[in-house]
C-alpha atoms as a PDB file:
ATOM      1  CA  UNK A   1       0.000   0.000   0.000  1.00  0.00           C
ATOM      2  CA  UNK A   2       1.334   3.408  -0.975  1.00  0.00           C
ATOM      3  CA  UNK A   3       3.164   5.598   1.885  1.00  0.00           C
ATOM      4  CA  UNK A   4       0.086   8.031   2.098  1.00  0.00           C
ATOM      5  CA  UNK A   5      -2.646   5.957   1.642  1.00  0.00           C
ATOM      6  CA  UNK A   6      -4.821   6.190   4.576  1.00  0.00           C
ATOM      7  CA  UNK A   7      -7.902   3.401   3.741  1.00  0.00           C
ATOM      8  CA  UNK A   8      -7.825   0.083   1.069  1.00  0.00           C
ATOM      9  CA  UNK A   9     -11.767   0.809   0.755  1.00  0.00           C
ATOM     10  CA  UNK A  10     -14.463   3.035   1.787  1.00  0.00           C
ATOM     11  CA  UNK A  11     -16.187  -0.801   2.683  1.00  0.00           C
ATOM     12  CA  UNK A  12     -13.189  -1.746   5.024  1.00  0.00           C
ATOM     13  CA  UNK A  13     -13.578   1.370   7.463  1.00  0.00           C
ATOM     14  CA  UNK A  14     -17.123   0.929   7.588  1.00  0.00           C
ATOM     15  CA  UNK A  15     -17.003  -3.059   8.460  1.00  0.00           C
ATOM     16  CA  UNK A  16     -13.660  -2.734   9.938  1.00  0.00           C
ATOM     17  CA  UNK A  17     -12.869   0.683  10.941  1.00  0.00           C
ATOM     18  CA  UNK A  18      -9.647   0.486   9.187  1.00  0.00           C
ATOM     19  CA  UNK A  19      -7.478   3.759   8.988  1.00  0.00           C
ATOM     20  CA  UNK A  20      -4.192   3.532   8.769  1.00  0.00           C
ATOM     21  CA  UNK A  21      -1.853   6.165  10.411  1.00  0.00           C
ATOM     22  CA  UNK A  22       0.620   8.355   8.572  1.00  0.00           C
ATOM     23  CA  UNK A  23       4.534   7.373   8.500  1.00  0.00           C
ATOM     24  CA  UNK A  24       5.301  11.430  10.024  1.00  0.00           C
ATOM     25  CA  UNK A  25       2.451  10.549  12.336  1.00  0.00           C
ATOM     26  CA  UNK A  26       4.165   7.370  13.804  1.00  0.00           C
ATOM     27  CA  UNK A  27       7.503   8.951  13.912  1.00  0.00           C
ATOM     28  CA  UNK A  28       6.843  12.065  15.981  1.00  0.00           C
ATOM     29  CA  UNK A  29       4.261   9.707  18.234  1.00  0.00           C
ATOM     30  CA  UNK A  30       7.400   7.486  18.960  1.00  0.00           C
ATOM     31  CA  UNK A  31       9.578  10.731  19.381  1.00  0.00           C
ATOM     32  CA  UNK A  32       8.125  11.610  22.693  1.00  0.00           C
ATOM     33  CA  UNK A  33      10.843  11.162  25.286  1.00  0.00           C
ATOM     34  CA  UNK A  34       9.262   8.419  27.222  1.00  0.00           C
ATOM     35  CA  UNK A  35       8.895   6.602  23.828  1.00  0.00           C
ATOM     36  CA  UNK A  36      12.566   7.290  22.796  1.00  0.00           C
ATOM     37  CA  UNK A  37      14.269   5.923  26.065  1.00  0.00           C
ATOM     38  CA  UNK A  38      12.095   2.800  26.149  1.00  0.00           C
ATOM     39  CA  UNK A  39      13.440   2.281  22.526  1.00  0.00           C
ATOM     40  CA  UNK A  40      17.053   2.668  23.499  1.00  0.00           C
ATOM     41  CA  UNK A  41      16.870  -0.609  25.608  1.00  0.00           C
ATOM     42  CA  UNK A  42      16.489  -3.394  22.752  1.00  0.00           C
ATOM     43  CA  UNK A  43      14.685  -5.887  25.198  1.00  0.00           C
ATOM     44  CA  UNK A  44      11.774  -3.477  26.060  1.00  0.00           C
ATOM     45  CA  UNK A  45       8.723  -5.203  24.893  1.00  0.00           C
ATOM     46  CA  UNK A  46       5.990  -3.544  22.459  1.00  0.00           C
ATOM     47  CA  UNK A  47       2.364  -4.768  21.823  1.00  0.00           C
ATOM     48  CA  UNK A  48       0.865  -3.548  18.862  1.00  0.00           C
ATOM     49  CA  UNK A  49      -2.779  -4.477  19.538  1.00  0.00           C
ATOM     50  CA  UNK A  50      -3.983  -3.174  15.919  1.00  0.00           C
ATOM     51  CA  UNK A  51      -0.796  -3.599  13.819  1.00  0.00           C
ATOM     52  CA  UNK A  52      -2.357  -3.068  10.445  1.00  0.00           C
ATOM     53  CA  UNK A  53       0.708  -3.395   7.856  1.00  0.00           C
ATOM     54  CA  UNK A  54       3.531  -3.228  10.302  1.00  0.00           C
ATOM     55  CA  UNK A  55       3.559   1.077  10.408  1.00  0.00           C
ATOM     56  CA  UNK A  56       4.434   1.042  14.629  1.00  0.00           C
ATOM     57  CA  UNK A  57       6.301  -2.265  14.427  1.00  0.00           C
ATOM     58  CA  UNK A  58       8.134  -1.897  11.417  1.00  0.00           C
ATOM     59  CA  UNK A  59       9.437   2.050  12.371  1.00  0.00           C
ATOM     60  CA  UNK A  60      10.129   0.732  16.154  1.00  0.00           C
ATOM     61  CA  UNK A  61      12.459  -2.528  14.892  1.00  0.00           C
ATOM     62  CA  UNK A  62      14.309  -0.117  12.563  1.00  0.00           C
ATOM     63  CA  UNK A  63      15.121   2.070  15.363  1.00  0.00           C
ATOM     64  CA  UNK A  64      15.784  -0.569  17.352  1.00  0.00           C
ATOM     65  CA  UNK A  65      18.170  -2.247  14.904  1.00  0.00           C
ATOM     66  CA  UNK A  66      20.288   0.830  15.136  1.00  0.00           C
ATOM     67  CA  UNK A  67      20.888   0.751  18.594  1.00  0.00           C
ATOM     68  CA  UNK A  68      22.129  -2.651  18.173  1.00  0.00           C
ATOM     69  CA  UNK A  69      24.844  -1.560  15.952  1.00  0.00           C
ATOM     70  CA  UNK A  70      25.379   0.887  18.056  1.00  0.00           C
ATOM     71  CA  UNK A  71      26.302  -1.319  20.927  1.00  0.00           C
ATOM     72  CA  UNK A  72      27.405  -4.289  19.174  1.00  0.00           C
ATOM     73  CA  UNK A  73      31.180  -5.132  20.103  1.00  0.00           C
ATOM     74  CA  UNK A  74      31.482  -7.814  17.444  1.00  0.00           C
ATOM     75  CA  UNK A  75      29.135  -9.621  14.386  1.00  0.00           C
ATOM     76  CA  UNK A  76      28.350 -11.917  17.103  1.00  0.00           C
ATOM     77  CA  UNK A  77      27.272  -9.892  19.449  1.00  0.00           C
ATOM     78  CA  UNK A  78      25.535  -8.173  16.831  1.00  0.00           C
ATOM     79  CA  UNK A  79      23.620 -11.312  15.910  1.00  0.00           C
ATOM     80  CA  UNK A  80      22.403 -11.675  19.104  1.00  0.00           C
ATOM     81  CA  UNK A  81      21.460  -7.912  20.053  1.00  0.00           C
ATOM     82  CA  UNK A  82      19.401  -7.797  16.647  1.00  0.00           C
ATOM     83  CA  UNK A  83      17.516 -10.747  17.628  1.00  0.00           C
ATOM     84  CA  UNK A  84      16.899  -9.790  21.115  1.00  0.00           C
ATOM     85  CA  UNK A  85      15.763  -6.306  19.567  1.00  0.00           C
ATOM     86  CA  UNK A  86      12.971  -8.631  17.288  1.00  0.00           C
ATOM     87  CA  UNK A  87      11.780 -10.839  19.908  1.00  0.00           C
ATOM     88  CA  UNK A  88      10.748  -8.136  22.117  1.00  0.00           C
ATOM     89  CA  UNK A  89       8.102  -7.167  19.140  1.00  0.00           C
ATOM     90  CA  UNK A  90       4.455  -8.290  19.230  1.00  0.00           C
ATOM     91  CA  UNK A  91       1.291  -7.773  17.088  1.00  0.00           C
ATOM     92  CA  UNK A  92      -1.704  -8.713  16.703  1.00  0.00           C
ATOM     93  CA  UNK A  93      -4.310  -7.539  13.600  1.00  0.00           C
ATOM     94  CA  UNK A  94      -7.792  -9.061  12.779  1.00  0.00           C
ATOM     95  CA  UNK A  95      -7.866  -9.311   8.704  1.00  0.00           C
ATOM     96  CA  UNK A  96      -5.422 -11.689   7.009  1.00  0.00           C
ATOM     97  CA  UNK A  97      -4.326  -9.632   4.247  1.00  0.00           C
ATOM     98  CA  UNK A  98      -2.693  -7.170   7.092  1.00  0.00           C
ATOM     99  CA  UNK A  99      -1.035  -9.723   8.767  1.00  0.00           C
ATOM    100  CA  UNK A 100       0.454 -11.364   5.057  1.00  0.00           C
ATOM    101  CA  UNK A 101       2.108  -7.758   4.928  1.00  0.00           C
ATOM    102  CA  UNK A 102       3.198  -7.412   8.195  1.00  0.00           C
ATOM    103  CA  UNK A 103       4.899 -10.039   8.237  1.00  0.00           C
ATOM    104  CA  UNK A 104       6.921  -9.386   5.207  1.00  0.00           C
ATOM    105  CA  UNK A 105       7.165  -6.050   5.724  1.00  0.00           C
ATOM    106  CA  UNK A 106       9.268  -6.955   9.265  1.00  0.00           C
ATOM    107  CA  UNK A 107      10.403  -9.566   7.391  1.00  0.00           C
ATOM    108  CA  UNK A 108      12.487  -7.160   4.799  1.00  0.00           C
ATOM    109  CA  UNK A 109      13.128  -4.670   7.487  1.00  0.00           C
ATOM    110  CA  UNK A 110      15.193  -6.800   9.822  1.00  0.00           C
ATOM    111  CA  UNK A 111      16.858  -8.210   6.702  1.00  0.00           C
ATOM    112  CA  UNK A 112      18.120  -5.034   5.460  1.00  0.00           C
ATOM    113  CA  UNK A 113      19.109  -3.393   8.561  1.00  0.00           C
ATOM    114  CA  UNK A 114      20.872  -6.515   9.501  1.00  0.00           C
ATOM    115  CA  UNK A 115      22.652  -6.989   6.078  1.00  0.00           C
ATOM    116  CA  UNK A 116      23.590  -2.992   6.109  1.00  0.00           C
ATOM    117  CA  UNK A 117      25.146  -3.225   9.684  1.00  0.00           C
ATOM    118  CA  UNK A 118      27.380  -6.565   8.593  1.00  0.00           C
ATOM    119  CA  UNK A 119      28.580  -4.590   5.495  1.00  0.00           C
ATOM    120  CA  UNK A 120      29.012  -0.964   7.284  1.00  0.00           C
ATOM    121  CA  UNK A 121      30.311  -2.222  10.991  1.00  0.00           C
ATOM    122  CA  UNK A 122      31.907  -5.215  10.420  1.00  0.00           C
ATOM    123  CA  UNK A 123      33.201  -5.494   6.700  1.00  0.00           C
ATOM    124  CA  UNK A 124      31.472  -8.705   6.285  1.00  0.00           C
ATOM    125  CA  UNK A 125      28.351  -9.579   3.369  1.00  0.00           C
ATOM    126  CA  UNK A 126      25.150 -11.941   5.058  1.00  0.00           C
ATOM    127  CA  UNK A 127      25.507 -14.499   2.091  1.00  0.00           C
ATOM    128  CA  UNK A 128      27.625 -16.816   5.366  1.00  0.00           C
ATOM    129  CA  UNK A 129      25.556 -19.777   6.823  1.00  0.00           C
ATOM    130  CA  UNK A 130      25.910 -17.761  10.093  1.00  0.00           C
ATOM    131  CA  UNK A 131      23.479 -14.639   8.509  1.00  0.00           C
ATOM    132  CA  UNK A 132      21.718 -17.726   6.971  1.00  0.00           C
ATOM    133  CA  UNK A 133      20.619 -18.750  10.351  1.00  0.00           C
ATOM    134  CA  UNK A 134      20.515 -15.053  11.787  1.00  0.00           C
ATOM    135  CA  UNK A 135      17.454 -14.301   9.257  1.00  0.00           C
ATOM    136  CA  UNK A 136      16.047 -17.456   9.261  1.00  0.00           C
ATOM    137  CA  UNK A 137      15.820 -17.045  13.257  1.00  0.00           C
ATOM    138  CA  UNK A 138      14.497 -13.550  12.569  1.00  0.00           C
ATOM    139  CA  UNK A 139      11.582 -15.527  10.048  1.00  0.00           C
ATOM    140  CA  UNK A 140      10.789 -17.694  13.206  1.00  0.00           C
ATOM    141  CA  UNK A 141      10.338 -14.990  15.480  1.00  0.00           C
ATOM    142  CA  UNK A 142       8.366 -12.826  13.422  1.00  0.00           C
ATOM    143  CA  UNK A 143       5.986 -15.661  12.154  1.00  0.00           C
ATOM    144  CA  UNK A 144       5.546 -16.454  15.793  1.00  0.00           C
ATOM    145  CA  UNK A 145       5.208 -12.841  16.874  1.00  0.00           C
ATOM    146  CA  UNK A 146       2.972 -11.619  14.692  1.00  0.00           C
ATOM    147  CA  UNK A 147      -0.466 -12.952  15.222  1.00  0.00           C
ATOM    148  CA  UNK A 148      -4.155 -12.634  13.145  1.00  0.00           C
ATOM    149  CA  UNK A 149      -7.000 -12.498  15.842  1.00  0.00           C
ATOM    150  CA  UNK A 150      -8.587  -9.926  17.691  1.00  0.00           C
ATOM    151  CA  UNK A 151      -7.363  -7.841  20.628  1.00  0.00           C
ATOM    152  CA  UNK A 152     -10.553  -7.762  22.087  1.00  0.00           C
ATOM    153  CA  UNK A 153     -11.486 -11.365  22.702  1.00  0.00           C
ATOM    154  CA  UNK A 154      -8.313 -12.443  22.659  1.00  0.00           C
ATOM    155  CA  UNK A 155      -9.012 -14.757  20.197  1.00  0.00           C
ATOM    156  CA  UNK A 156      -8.082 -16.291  16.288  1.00  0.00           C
ATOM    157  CA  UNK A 157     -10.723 -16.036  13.761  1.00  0.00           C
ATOM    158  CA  UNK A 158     -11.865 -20.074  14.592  1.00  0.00           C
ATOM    159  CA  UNK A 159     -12.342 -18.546  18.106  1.00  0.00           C
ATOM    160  CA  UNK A 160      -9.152 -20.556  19.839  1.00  0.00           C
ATOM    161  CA  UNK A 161      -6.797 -18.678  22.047  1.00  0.00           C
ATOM    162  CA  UNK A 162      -4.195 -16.050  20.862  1.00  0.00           C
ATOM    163  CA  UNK A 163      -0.548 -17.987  22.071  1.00  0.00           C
ATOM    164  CA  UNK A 164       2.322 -15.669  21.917  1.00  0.00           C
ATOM    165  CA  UNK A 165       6.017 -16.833  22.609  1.00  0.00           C
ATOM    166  CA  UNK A 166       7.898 -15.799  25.250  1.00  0.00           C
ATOM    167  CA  UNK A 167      11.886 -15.549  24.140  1.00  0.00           C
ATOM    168  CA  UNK A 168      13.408 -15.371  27.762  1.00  0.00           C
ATOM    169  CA  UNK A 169      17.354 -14.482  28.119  1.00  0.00           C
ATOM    170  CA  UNK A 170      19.014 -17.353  30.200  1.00  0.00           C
ATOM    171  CA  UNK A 171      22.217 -16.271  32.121  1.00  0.00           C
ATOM    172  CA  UNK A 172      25.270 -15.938  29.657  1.00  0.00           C
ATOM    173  CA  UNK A 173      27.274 -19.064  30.129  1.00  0.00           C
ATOM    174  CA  UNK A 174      31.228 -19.309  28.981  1.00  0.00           C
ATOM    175  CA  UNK A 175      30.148 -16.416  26.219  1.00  0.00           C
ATOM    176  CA  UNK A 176      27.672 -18.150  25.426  1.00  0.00           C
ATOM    177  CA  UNK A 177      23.974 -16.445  25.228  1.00  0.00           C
ATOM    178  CA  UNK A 178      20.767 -18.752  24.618  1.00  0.00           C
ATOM    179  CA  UNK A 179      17.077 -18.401  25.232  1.00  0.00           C
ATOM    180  CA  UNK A 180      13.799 -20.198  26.561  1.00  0.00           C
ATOM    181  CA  UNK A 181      11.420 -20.275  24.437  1.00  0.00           C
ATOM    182  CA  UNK A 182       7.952 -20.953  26.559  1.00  0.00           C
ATOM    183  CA  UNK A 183       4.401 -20.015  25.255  1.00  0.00           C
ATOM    184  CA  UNK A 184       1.260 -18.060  26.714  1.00  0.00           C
ATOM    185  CA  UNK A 185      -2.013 -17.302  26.346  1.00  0.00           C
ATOM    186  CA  UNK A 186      -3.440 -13.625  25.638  1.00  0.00           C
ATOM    187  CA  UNK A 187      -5.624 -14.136  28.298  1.00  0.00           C
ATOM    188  CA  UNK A 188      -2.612 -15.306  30.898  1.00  0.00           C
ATOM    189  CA  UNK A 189      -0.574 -12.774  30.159  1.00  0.00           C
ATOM    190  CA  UNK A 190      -3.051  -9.667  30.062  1.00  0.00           C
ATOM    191  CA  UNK A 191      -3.844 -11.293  33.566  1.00  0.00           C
ATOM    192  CA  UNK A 192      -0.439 -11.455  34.650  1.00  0.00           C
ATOM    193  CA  UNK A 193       0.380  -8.041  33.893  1.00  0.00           C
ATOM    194  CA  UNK A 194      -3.085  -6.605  35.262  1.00  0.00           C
ATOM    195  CA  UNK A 195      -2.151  -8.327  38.943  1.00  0.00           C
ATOM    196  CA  UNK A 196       1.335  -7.033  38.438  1.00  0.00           C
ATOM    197  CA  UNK A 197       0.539  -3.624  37.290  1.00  0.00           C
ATOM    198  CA  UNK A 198       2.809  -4.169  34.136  1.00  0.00           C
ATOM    199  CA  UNK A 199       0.813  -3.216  31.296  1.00  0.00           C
ATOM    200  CA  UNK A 200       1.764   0.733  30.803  1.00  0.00           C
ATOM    201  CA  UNK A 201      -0.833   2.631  28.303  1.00  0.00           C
ATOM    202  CA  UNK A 202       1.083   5.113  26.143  1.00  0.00           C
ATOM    203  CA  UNK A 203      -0.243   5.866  23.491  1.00  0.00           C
ATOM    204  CA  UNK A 204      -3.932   5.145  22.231  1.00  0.00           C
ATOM    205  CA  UNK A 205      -3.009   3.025  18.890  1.00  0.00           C
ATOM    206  CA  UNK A 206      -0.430   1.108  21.295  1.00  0.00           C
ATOM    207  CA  UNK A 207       0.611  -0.375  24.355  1.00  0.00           C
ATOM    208  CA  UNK A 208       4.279  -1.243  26.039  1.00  0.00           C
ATOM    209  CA  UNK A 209       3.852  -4.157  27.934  1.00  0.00           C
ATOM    210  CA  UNK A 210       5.957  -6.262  29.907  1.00  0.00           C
ATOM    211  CA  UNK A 211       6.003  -9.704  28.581  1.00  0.00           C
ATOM    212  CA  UNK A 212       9.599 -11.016  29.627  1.00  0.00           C
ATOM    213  CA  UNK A 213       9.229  -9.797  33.191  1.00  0.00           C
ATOM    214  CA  UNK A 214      10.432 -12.188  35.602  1.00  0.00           C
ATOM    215  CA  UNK A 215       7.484 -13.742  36.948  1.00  0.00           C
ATOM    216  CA  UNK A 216       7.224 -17.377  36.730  1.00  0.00           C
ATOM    217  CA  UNK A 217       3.260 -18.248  36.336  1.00  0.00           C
ATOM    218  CA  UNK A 218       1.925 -21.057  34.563  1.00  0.00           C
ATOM    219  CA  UNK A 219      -0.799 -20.379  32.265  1.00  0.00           C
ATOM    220  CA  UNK A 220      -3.434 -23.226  33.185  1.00  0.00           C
ATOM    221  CA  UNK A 221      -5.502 -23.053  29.294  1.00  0.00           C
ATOM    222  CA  UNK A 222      -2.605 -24.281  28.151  1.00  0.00           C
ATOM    223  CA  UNK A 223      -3.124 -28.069  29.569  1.00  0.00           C
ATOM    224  CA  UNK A 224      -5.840 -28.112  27.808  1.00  0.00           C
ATOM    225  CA  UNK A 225      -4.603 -27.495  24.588  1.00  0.00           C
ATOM    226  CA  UNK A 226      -2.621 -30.551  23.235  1.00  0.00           C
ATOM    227  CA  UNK A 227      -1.184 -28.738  20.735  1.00  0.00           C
ATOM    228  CA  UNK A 228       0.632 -25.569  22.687  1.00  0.00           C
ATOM    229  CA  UNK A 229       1.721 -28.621  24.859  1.00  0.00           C
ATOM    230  CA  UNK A 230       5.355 -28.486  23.943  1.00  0.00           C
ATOM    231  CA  UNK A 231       8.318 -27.734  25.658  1.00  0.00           C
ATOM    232  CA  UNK A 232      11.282 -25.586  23.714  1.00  0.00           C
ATOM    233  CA  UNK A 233      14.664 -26.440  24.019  1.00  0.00           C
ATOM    234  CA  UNK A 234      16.854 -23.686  25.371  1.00  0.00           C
ATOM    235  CA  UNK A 235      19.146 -22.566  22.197  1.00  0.00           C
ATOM    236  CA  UNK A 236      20.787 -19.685  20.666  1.00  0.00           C
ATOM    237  CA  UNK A 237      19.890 -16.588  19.617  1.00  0.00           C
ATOM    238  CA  UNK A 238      20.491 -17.928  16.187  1.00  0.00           C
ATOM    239  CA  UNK A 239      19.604 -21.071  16.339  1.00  0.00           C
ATOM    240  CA  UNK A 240      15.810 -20.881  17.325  1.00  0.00           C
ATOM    241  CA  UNK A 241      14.842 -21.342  13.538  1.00  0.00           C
ATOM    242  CA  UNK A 242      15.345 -25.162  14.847  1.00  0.00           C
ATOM    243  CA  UNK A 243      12.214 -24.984  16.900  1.00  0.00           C
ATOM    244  CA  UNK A 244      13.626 -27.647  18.707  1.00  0.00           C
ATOM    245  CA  UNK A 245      11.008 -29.367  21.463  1.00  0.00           C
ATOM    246  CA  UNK A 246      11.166 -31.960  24.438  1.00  0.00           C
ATOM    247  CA  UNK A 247       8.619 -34.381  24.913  1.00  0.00           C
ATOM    248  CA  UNK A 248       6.296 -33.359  27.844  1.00  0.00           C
ATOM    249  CA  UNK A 249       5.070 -35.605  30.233  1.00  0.00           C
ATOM    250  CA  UNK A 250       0.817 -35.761  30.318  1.00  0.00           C
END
């Protein structure tokens, strides 16, 4: 959809309410010094509750993705700080075609600002099976991150549960930095955060909200649900593109 463009159809605003929000608009809404130091830390998590075609997201990973050049020490490092920057992302929007876009619009974003930082920081192309793995984590995270369904019920369009995926930093061990990858509910988490005060309002179209706080609850729909019934593998960084599980004992 063009830059400018503001509705797809007269018919989607009046079933939908669909209006999307100016690129200058988003820019001097996530200028606002509150805004701006939250987006200095990479792990500070964002909930875009209407994401549309990635406008909030999209703006908030590129900025994002410059502070982790900015305080990368090495390509390694790098590769992790991007990803850690990616996985602190979340949206959720209620018509397909959005989401298709979203999707590839973080999709190219991460790509290019990671493939620009290798070339400009480091002297180095991402054509290496280590960038191979760094996007194809990035893919993982996005798909996973970036969910159809409604905000409102808290639910996909067949009516089943909104999961989203936790990417929790385990403690560095000989240099080495790998993550937990454990899955919630919408409803567990909203629920969480409303007994632990750590849902912040900001601004209307968005929220900040504090998904990787250290809180260990266990979200009890999720026993239910044979499906979610998995158990990650702790990995790295740029190796969760495995989507490596354990069995889990019923």
């Amino acid at each position: 959809m063009p830059e400018n463009q503001l509705i797809k159809s007269k018919s989607r605003v009046l079933q939908h309410g669909e209006v999307f929000t100016p690129l200058e608009t988003v820019k001097q809404m996530l200028d606002e010094p509150k805004l701006k130091e939250a987006l200095y830390d990479i792990s500070t998590t964002f909930l875009e509750p209407s994401a549309g075609e990635g406008a909030f997201l999209v703006e908030i990973l590129t900025r994002k993705m410059r502070v982790a050049k900015e305080l990368a020490e090495s390509r390694l490092d790098f590769d992790d700080k991007s990803l850690i920057a990616l996985s602190s992302l979340y949206g959720v929007e209620l018509l397909e075609d959005n989401v298709e876009t979203l999707v590839m619009n973080m999709i190219m974003t991460f790509s290019q600002g990671y493939s620009e930082t290798l070339v400009e920081k480091f002297d180095e192309k991402a054509n290496d099976a280590k960038s191979k793995h760094v996007l194809e984590s990035a893919k993982t995270i996005i798909r996973a991150n970036m969910l159809q369904g409604n905000t409102l019920t808290r639910k996909d369009a067949d009516g089943n549960p909104l999961y989203f995926s936790e990417w929790k930093l385990l403690p560095v061990k000989r240099g080495v930095q790998k993550v937990q990858r454990k899955t919630y509910t919408f409803d567990a988490i909203i629920n969480q955060s409303e007994e632990e005060s750590s849902v912040v309002e900001t601004e209307p179209v968005f929220e900040e909200i504090d998904l990787l706080a250290d809180v260990d609850f266990e979200d009890e729909s999720s026993k239910t649900d044979t499906a979610k019934t998995v158990r990650y593998v702790p990995c790295r960084l740029t190796e969760v593109y495995q989507e490596l599980v354990e069995d889990v004992a019923e």
